[in-house]
PDB file of N, CA and C in Angstrom:
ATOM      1  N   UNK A   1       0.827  -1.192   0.000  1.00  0.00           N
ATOM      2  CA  UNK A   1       0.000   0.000   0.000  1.00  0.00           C
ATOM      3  C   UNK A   1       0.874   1.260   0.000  1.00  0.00           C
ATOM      4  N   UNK A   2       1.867   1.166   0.917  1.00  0.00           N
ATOM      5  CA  UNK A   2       2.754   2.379   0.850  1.00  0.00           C
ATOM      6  C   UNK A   2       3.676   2.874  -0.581  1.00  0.00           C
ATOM      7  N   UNK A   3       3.929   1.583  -1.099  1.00  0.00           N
ATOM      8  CA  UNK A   3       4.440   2.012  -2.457  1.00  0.00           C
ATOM      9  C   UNK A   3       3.682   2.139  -3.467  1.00  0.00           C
ATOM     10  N   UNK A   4       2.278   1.685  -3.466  1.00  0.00           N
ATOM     11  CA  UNK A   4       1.368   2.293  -4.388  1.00  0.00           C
ATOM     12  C   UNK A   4       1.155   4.015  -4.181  1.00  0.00           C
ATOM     13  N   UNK A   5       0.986   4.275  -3.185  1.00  0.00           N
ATOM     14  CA  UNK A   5       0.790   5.574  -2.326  1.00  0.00           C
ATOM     15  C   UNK A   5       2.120   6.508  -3.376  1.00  0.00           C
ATOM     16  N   UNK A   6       3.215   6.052  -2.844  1.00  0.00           N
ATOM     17  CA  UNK A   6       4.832   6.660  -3.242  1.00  0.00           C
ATOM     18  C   UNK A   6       4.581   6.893  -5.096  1.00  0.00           C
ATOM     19  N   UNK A   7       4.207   5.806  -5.495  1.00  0.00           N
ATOM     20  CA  UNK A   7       4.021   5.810  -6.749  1.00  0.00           C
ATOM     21  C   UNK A   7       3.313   6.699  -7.225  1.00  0.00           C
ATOM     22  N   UNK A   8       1.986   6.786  -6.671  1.00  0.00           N
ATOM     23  CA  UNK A   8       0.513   7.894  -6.875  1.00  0.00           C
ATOM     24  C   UNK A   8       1.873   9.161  -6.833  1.00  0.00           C
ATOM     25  N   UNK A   9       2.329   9.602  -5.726  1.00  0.00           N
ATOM     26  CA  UNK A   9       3.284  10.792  -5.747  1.00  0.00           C
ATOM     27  C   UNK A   9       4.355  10.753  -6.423  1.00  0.00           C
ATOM     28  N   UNK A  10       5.068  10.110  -6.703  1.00  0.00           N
ATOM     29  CA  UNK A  10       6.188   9.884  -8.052  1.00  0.00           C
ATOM     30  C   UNK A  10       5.211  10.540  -9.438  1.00  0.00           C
ATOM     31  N   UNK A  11       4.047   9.711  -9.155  1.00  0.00           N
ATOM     32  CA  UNK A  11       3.438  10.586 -10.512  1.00  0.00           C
ATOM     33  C   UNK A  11       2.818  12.145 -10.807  1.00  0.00           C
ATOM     34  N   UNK A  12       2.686  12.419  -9.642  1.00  0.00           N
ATOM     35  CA  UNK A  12       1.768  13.770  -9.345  1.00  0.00           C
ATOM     36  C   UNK A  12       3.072  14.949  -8.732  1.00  0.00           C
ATOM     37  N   UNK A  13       3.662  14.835  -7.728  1.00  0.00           N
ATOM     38  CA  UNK A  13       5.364  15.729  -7.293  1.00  0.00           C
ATOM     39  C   UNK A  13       6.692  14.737  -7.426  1.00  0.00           C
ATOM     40  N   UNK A  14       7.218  14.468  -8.847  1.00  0.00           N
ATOM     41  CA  UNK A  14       8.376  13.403  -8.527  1.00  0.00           C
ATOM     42  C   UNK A  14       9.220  14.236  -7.689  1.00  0.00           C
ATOM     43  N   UNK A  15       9.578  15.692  -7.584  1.00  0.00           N
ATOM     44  CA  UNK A  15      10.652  16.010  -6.872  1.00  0.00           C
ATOM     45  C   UNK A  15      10.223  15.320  -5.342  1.00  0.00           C
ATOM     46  N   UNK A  16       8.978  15.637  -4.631  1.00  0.00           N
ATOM     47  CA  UNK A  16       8.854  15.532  -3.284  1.00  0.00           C
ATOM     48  C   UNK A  16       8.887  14.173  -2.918  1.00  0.00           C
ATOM     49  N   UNK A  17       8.561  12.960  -4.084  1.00  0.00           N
ATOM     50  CA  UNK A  17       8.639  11.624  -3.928  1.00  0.00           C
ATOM     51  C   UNK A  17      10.242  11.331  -3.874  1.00  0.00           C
ATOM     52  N   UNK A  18      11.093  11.928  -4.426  1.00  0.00           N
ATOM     53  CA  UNK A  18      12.382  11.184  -4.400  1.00  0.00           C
ATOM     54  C   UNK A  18      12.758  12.275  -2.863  1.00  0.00           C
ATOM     55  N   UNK A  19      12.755  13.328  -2.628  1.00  0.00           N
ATOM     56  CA  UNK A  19      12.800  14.200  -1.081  1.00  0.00           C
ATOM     57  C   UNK A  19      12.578  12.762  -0.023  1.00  0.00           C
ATOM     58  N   UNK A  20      11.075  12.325  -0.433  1.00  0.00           N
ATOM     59  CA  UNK A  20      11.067  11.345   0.713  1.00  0.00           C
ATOM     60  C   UNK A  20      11.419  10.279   0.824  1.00  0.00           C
ATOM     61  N   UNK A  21      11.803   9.911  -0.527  1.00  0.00           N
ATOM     62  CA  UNK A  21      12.915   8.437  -0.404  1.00  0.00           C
ATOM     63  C   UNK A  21      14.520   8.732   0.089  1.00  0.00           C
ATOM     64  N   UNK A  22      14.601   9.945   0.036  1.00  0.00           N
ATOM     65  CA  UNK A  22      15.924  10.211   0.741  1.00  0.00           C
ATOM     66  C   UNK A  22      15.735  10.442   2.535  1.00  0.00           C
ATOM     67  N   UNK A  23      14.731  11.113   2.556  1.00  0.00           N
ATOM     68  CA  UNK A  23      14.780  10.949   3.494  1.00  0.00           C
ATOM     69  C   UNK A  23      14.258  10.400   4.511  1.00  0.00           C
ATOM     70  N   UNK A  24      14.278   8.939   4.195  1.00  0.00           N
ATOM     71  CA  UNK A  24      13.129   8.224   4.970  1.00  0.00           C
ATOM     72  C   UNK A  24      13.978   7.382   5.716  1.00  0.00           C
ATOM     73  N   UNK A  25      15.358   7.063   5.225  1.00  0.00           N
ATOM     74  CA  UNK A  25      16.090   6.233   6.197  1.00  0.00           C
ATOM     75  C   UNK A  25      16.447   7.241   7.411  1.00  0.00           C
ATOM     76  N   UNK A  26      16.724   8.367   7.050  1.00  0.00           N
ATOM     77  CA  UNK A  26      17.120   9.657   8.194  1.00  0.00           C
ATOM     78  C   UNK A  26      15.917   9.433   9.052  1.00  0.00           C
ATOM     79  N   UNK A  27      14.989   9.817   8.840  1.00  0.00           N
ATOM     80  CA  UNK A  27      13.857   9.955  10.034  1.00  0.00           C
ATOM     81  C   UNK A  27      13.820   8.754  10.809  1.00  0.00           C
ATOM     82  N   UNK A  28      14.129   7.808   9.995  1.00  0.00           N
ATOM     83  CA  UNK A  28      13.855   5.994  10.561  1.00  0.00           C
ATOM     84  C   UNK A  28      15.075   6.029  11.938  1.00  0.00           C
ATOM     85  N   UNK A  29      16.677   6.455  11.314  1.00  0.00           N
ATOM     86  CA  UNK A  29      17.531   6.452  12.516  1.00  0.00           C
ATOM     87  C   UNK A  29      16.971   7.449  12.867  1.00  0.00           C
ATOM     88  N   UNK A  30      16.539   8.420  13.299  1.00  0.00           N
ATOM     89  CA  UNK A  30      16.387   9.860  14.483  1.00  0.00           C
ATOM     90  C   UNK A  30      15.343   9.243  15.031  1.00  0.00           C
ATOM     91  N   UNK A  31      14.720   8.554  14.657  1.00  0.00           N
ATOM     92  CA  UNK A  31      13.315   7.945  15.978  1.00  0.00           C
ATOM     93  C   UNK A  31      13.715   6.750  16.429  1.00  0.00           C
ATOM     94  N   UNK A  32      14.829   6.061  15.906  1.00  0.00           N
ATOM     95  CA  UNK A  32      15.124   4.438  16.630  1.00  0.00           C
ATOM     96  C   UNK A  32      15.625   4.745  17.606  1.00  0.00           C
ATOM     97  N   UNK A  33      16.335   5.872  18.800  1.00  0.00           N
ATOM     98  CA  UNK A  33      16.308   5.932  19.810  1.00  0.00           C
ATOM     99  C   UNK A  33      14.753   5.928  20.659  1.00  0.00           C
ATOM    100  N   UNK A  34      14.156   6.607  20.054  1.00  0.00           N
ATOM    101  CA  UNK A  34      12.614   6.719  20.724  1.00  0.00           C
ATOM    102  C   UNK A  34      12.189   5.231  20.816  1.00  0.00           C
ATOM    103  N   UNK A  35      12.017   4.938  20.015  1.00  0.00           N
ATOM    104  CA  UNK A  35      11.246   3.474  19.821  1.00  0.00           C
ATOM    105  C   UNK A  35      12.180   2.421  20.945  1.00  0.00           C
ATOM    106  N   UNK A  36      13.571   2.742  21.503  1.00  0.00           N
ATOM    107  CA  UNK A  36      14.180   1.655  21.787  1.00  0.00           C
ATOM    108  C   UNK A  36      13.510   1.841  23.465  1.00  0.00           C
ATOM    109  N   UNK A  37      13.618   3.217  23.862  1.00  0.00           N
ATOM    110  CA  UNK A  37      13.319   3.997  24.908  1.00  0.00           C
ATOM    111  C   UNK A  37      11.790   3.328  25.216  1.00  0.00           C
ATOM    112  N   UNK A  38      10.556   3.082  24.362  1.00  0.00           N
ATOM    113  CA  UNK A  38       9.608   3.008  24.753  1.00  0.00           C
ATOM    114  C   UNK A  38       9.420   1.391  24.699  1.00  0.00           C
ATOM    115  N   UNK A  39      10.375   1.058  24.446  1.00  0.00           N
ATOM    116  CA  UNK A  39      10.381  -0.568  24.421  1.00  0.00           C
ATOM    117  C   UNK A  39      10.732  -1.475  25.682  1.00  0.00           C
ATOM    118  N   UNK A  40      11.875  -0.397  26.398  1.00  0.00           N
ATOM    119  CA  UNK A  40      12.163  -0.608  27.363  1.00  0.00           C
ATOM    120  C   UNK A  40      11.368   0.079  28.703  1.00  0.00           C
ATOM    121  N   UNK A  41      10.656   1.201  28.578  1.00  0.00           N
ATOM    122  CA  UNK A  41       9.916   1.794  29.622  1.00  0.00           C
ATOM    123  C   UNK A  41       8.363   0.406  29.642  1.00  0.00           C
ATOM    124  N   UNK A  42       8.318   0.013  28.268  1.00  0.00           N
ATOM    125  CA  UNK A  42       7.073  -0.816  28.478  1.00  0.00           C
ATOM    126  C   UNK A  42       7.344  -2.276  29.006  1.00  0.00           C
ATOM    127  N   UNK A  43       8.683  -2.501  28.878  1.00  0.00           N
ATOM    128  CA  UNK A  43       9.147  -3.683  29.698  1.00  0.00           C
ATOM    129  C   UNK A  43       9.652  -3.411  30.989  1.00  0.00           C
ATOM    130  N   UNK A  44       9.730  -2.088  31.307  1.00  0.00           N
ATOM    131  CA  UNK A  44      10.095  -1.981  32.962  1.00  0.00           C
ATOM    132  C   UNK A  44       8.747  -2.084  33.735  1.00  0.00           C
ATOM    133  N   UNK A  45       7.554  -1.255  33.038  1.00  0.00           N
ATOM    134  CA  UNK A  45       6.080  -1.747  33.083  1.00  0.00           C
ATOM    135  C   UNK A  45       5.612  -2.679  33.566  1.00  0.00           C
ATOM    136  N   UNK A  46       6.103  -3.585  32.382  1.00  0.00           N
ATOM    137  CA  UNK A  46       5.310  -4.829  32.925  1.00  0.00           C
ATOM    138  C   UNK A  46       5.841  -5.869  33.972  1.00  0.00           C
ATOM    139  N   UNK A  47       7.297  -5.095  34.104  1.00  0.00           N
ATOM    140  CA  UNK A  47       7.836  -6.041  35.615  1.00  0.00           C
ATOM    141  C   UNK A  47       7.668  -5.406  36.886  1.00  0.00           C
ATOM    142  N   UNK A  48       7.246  -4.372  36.785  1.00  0.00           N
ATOM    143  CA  UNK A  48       6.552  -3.554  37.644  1.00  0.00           C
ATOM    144  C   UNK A  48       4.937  -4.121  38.312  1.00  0.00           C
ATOM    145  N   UNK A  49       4.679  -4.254  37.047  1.00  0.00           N
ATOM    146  CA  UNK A  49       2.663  -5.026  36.997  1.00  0.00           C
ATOM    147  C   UNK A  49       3.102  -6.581  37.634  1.00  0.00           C
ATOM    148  N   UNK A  50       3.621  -7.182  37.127  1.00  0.00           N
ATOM    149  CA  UNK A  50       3.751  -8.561  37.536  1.00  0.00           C
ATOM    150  C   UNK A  50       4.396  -8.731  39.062  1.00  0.00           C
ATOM    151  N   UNK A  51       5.850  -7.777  39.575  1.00  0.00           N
ATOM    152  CA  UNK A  51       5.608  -7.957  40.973  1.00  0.00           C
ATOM    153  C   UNK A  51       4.802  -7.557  41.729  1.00  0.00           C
ATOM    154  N   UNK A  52       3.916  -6.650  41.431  1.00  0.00           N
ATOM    155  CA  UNK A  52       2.494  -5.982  42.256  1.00  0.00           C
ATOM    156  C   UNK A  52       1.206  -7.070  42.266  1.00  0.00           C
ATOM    157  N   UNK A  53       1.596  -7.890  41.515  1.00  0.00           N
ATOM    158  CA  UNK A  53       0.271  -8.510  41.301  1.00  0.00           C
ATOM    159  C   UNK A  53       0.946 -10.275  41.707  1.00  0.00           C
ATOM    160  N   UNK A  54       2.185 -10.569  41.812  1.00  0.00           N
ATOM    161  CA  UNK A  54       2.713 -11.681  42.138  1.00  0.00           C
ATOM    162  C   UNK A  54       2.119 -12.210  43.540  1.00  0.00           C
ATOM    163  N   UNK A  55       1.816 -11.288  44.437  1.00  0.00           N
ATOM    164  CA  UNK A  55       0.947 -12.029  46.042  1.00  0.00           C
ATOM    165  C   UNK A  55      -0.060 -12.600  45.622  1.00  0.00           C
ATOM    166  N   UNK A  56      -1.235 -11.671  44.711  1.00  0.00           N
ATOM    167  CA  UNK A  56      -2.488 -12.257  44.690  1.00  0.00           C
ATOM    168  C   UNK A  56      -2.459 -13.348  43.886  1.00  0.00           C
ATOM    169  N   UNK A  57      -1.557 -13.682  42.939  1.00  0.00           N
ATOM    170  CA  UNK A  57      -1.516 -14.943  42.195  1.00  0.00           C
ATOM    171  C   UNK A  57      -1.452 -15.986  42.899  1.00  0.00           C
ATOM    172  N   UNK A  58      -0.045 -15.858  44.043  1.00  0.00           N
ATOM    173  CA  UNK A  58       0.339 -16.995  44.900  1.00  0.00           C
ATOM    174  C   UNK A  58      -0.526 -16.832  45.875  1.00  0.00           C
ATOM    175  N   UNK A  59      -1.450 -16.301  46.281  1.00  0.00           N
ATOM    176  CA  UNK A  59      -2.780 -16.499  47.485  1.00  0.00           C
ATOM    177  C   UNK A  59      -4.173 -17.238  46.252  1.00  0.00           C
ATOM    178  N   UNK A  60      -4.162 -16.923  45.330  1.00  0.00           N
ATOM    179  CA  UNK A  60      -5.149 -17.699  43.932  1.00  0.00           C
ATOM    180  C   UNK A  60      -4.958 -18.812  44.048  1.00  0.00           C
ATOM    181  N   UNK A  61      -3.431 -19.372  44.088  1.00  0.00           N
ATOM    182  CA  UNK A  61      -3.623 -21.001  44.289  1.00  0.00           C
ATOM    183  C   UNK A  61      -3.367 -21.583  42.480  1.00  0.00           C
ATOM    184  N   UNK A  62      -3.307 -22.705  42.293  1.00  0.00           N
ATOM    185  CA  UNK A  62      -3.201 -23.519  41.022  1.00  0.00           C
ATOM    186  C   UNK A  62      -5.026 -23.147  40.487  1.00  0.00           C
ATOM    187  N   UNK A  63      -4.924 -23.228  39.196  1.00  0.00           N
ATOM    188  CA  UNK A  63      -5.935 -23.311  38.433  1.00  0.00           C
ATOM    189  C   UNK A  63      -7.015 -24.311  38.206  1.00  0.00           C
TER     190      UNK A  63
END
C-alpha cells in the first residue's frame, strides 16, 4: 500500500517523492532511539505489573 501511495506521488510531485525516499532512512535512525526507549519503559512496566500482582496470584492457588 505504501508504495502504491509513493508511486501515486512519483506521478503527481516526482521532486517531493524522491525528497522522501531520501529521506526516509534519516527519520527511521532519528526515531530508533525513541522506539528503543519506549520498548524498554514498556518492559520496565510490565515487571513492575507482575511484581504488584505476584501475592495475589500466589494467594489464587493452582488453576
Amino acid at each position: 500500500m505504501k508504495f502504491l501511495l509513493w508511486l501515486i506521488l512519483l506521478v503527481l510531485c516526482w521532486p517531493l517523492a524522491i525528497l522522501a525516499v531520501v529521506l526516509y532512512p534519516l527519520v527511521w535512525l532519528l526515531l530508533l532511539p525513541f522506539r528503543l526507549v519506549g520498548i524498554t519503559v514498556s518492559a520496565v512496566l510490565d515487571l513492575f505489573k507482575a511484581v504488584i500482582t505476584l501475592p495475589a496470584r500466589l494467594l489464587r492457588g493452582p488453576l
